[in-house]
Every structure is written in structure tokens, then in C-alpha cells.
Protein backbone atom coordinates (compact mmCIF):
# COMPACT_ATOMS: atom_id res chain seq x y z
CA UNK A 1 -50.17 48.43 -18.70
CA UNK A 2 -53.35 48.05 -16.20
CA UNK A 3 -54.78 50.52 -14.00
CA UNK A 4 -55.10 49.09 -10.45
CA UNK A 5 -56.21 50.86 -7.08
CA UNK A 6 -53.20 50.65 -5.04
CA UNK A 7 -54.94 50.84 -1.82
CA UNK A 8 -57.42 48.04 -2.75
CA UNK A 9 -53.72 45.59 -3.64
CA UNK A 10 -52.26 46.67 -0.16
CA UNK A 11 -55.11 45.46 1.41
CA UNK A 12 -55.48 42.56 -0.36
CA UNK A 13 -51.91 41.71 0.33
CA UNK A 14 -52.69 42.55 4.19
CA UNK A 15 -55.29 40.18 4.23
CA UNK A 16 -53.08 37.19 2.50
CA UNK A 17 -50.95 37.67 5.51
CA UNK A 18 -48.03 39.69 3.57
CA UNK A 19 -45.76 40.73 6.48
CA UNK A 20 -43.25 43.40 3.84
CA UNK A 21 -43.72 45.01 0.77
CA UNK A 22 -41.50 47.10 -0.95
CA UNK A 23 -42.17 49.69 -3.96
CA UNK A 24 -41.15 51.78 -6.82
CA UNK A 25 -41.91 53.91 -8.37
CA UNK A 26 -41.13 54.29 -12.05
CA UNK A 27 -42.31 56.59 -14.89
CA UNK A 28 -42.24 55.02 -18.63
CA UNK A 29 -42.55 57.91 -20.91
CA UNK A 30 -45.18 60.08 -18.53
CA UNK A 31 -46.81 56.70 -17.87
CA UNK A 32 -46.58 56.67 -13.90
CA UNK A 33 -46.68 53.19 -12.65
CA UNK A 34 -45.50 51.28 -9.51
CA UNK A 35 -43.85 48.38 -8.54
CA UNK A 36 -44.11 45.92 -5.71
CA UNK A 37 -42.51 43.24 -4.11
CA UNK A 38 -43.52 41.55 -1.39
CA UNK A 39 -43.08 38.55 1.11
CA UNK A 40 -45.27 36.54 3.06
């Protein structure tokens, strides 16, 4: 797994013109993690 700033990849994806994004959150063995899907 890799640490990322959440933030920073929502505004990233804001700026690539990504209109929807969808997450979850999931937990693999205390490990708390996210995903997210998006569209442009």
C-alpha cells in the first residue's frame, strides 16, 4: 500500500476536469485505506 494525501488527488482530479467521483472506504486488517472511482 502507498500513503497519498487525499485532498492533494481530489484536486488533482478537479483540475483534469473529473466531473464524479465516488469512494470507499475499506479497512484491511487496521490498515485504513480508500478507494476511488471516478469519471471524466
Amino acid at each position: 500500500m502507498n500513503f497519498y494525501n487525499a485532498s492533494q488527488l481530489l484536486f488533482i482530479l478537479q483540475r483534469a476536469g473529473v466531473g464524479a467521483v465516488y469512494s470507499e472506504l475499506t479497512d484491511h486488517g487496521g490498515a485504513l485505506g480508500l478507494f476511488l472511482y471516478f469519471r471524466r
